[in-house]
Protein backbone atom coordinates (compact mmCIF):
# COMPACT_ATOMS: atom_id res chain seq x y z
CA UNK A 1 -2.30 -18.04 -36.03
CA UNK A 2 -2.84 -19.40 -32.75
CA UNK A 3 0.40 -20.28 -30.83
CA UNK A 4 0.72 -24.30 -29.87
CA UNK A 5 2.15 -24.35 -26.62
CA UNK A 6 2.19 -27.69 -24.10
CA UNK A 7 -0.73 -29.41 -23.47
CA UNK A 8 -1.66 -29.06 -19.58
CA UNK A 9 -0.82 -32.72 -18.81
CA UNK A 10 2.87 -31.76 -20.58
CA UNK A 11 3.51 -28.90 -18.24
CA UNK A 12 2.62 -29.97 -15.41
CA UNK A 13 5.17 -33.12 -15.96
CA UNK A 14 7.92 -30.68 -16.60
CA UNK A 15 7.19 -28.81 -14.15
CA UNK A 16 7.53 -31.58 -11.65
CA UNK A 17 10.88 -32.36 -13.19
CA UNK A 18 12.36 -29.37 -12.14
CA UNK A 19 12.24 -27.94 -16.10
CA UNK A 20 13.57 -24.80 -16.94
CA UNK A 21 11.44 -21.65 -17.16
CA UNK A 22 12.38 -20.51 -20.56
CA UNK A 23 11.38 -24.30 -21.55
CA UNK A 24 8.28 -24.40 -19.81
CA UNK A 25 7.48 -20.96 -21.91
CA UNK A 26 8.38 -22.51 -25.39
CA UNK A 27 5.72 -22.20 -28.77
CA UNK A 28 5.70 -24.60 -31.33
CA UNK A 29 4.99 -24.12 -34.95
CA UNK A 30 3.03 -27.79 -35.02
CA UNK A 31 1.62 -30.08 -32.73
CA UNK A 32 4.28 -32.44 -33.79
CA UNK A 33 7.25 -30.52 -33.54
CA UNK A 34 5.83 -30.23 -29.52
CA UNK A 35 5.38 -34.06 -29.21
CA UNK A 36 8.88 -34.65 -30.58
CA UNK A 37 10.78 -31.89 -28.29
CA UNK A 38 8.57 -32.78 -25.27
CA UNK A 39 9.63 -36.68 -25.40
CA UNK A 40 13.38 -35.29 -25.67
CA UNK A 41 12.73 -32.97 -23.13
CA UNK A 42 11.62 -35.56 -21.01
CA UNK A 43 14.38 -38.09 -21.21
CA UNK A 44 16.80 -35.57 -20.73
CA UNK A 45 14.97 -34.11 -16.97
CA UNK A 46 14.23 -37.56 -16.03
CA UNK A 47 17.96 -38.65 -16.53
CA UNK A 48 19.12 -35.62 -14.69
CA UNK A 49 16.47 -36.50 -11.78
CA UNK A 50 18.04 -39.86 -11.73
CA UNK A 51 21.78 -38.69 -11.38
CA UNK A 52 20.30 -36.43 -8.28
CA UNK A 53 18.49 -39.22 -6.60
CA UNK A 54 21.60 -41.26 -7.33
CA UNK A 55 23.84 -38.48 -5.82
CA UNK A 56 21.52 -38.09 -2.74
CA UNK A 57 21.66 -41.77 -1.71
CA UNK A 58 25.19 -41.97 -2.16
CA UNK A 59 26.47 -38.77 -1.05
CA UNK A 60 24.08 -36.60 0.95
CA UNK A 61 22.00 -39.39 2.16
CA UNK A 62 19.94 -36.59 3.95
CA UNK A 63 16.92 -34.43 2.86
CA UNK A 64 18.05 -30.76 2.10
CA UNK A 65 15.56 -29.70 4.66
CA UNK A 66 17.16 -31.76 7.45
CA UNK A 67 19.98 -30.48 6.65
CA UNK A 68 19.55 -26.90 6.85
CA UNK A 69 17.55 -27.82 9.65
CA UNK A 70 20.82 -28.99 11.53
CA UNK A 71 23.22 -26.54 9.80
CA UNK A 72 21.00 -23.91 11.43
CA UNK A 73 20.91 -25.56 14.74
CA UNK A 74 24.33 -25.40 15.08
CA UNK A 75 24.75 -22.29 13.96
CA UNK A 76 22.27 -20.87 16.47
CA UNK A 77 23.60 -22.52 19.24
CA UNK A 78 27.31 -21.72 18.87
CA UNK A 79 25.57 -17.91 18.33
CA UNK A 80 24.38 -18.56 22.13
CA UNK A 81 20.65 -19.63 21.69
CA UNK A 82 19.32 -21.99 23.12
CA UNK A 83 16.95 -24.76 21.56
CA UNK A 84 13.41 -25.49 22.86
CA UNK A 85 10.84 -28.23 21.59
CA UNK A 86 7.29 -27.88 22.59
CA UNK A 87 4.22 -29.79 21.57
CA UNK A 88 2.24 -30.22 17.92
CA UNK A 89 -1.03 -30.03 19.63
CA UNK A 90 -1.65 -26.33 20.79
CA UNK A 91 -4.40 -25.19 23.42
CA UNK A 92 -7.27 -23.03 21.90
CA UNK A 93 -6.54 -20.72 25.21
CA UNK A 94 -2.95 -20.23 24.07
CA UNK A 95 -4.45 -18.73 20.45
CA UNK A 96 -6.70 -16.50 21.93
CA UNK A 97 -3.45 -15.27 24.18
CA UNK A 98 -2.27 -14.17 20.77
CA UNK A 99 -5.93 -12.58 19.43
CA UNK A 100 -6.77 -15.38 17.22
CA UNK A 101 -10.50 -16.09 18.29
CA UNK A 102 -13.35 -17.13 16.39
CA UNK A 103 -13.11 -13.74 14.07
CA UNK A 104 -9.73 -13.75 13.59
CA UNK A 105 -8.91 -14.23 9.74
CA UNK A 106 -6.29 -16.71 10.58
CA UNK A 107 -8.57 -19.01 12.62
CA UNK A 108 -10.33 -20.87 9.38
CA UNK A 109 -6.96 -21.87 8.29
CA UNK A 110 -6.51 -24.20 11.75
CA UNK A 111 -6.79 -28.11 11.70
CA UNK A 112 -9.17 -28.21 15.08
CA UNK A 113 -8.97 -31.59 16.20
CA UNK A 114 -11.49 -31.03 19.01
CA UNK A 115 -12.90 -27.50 20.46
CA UNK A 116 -10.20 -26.95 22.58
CA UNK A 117 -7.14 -28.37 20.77
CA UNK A 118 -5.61 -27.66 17.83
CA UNK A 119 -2.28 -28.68 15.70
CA UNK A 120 -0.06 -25.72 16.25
CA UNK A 121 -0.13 -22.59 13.17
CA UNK A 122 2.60 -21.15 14.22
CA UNK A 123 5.67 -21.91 17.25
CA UNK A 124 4.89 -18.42 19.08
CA UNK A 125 2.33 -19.26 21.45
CA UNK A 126 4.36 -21.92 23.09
CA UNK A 127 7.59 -20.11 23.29
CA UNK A 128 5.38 -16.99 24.97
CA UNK A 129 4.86 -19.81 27.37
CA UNK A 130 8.20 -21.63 27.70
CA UNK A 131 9.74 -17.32 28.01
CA UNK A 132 7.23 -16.89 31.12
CA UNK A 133 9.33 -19.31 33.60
CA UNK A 134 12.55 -18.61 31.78
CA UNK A 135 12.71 -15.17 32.21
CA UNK A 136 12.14 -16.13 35.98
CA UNK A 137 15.44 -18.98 36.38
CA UNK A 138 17.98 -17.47 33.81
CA UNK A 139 19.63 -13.95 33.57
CA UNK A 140 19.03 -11.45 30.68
CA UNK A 141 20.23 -11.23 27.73
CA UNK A 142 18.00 -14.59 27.33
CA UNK A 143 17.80 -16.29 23.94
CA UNK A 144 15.81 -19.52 22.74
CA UNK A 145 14.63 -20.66 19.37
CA UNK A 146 12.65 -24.09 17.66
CA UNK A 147 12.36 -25.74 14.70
CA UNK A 148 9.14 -27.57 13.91
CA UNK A 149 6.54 -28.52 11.87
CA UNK A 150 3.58 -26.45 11.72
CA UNK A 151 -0.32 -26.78 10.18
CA UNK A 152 -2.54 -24.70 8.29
CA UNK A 153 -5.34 -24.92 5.54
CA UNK A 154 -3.44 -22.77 3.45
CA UNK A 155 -4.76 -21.35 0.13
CA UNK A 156 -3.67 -23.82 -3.20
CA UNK A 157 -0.59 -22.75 -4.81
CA UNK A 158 3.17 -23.65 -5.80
CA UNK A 159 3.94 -21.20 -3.02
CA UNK A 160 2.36 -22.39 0.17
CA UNK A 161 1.99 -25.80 1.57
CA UNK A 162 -0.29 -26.92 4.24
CA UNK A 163 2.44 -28.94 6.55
CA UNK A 164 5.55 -26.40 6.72
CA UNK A 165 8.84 -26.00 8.91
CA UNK A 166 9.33 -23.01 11.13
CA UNK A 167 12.47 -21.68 12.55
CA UNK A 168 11.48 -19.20 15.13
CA UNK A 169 14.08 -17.24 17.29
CA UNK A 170 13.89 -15.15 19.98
CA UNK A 171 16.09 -12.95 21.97
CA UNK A 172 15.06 -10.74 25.24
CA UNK A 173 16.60 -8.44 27.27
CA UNK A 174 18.85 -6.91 24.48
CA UNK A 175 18.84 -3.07 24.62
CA UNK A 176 15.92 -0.84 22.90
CA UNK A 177 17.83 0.75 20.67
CA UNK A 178 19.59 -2.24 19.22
CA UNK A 179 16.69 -3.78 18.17
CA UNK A 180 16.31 -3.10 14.95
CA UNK A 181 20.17 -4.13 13.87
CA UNK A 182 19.75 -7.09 15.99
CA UNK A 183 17.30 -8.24 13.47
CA UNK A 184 18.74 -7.36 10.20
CA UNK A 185 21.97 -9.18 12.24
CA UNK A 186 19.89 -12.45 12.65
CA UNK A 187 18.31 -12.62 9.55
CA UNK A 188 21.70 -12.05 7.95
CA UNK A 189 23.25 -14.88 9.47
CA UNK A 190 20.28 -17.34 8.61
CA UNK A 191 20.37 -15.95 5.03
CA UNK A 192 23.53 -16.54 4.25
CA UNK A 193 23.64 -20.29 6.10
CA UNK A 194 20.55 -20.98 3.53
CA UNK A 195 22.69 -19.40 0.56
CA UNK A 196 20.83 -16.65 -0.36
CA UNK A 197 22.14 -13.03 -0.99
CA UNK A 198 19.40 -11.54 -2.90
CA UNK A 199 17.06 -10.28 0.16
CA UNK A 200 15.88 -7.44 1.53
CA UNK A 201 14.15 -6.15 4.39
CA UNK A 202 10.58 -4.49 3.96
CA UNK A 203 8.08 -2.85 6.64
CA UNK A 204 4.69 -4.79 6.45
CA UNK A 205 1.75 -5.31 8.29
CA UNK A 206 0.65 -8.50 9.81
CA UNK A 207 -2.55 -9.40 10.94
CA UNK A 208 -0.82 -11.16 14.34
CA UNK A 209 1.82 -8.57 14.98
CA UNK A 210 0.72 -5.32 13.54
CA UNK A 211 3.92 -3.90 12.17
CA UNK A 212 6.93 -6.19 11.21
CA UNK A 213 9.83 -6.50 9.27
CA UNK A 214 10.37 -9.13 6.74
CA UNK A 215 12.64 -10.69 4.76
CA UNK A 216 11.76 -10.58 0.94
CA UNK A 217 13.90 -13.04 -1.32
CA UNK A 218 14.60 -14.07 -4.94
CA UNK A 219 13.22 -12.95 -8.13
CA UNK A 220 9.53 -13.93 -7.40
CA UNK A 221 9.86 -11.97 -3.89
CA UNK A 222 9.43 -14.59 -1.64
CA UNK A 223 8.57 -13.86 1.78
CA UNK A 224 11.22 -16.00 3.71
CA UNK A 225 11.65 -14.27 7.15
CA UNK A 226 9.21 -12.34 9.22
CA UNK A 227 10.51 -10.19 12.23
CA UNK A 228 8.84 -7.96 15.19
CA UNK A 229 10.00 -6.71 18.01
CA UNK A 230 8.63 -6.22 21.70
CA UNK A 231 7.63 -4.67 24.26
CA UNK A 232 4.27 -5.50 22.09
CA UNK A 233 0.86 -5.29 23.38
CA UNK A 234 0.93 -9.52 22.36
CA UNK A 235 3.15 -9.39 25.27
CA UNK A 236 0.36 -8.31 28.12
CA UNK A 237 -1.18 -11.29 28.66
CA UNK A 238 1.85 -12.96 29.65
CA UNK A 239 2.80 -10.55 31.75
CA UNK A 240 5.87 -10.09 30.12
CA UNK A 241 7.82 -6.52 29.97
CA UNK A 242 10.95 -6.54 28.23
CA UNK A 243 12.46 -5.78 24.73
CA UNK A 244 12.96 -8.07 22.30
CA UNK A 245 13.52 -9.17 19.22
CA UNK A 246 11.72 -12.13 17.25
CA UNK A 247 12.11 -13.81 13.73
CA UNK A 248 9.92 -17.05 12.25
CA UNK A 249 11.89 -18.50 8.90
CA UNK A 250 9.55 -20.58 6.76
CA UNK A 251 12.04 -23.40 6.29
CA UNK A 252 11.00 -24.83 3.00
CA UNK A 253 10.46 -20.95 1.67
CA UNK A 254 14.18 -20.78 1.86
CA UNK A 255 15.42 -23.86 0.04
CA UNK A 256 13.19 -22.55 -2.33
CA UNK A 257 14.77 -19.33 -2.78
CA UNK A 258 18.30 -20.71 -2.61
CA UNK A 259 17.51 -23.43 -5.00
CA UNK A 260 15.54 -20.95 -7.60
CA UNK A 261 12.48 -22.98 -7.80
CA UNK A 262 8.93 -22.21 -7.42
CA UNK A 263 7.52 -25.50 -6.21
CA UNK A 264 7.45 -25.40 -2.69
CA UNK A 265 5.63 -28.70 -1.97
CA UNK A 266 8.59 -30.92 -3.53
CA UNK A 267 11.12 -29.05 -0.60
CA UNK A 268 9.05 -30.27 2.58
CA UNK A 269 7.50 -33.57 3.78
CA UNK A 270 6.41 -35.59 0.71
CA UNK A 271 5.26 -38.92 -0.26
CA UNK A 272 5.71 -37.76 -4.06
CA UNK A 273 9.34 -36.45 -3.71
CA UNK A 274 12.59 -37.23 -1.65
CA UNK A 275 15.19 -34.52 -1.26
CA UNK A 276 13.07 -32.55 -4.13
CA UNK A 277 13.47 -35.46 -6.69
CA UNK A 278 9.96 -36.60 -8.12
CA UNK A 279 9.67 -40.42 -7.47
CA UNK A 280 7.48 -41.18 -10.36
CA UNK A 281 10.37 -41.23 -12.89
């Protein structure tokens, strides 16, 4: 006997209102036994969607991404870092600073918006660039970070979004030996401001920084932090000898984590949610 489960259209609806997975997983023994605990189903998520979006316009009145955004700012900068914005629009020179050139697999993922320009894939570049003069005017142990939106024709899934929100920090002039604590330190600290204690670190390989350390989360092992540390050959070009440390947080991956869902897109920048409540209720 073939098991009834929900139609498509059903599941993805449930899905979007934030249903549990052990209901999303449920078998019927009839077609109308689904119909009848799907409508229930329904009323009951939708009511519960309504008493969140009542509770976020009377109480938080803020996205949860804004607000880590600024819970992490502060905590950064009472930590001693230092914030930096830098443009959307990145140079094509500044990409091929960090080996991304016509062959690199990460280059058919970037929205061009001419040959030369580009909207950013990632904060580094720009903070190599900001590091170059500040390494010059301030004394060592020097430590910067930003938080920004970044672009890339990511592959479709509830996991990756093409508009996302990096947190990238940096530290330099710390010494060699202390690197590796210094990041399991950070990544600490911005794991527990997001609310998550189920994380690890792992040893990966990136196709950017060779070697790196990141931070694996939750039960569907969620990448949510990825770490290297310098001197790093991506360091030549700018001329820039010292050792660091580095970390990029994928924003939106860890109010995922923390809130134990697996819909990223309803997290971030959305005409079809607000503050992870779907509108169409």
């Amino acid at each position: 006997m073939v098991a009834i489960t929900w139609t498509e259209t059903q599941a993805r609806r449930l899905k979007e209102l934030d249903a549990l997975k052990s209901d999303l997983s449920r078998h019927f023994r009839s077609t109308s036994s689904r119909e009848k605990t799907y409508q229930q189903l329904e009323k009951t998520l939708v009511t519960r969607q309504r008493r969140r979006l009542k509770a976020y316009r009377e109480i938080h009145k803020r996205p949860a991404l804004c607000r880590l955004e600024s819970g992490l700012t502060e905590l950064l900068v009472k930590d001693g870092f230092v914030q930096v914005t830098t443009p959307i629009m990145m140079s094509k020179g500044l990409l091929k600073k960090m080996s991304i050139d016509a062959d690199h697999p990460l280059n058919s993922q970037i929205y061009w918006l001419d040959k030369n320009k580009c909207l950013r894939p990632m904060l580094a570049p720009h903070l190599y660039y900001v590091l170059v003069d500040l390494l010059r005017l301030w004394e060592k142990p020097l430590r910067i970070f930003e938080v920004g939106p970044c672009f890339r024709r990511e592959s479709k899934g509830s996991q990756h979004a093409s508009e996302f929100t990096m947190l990238n920090l940096v530290e330099m002039g710390l010494p060699a030996e202390s690197r590796e604590g210094r990041i399991r330190e950070l990544g600490k600290v911005i794991a527990d401001a997001a609310k998550i204690d189920d994380y690890r670190f792992e040893t990966v390989t990136s196709a950017i920084y060779g070697d790196t350390i990141d931070i694996i989360a939750g039960e569907d092992n969620a990448e949510i932090g990825s770490a290297a540390m310098g001197p790093h050959r991506l360091d030549r070009p700018w001329k820039i000898n010292e050792t660091w440390v580095g970390i990029g947080f994928g924003l939106e991956r860890l109010l995922m984590v923390a809130e134990k869902t697996d819909n990223l897109a309803k997290l971030g920048r959305s005409l079809a949610y607000l503050d992870g409540v779907r509108l169409n209720i």
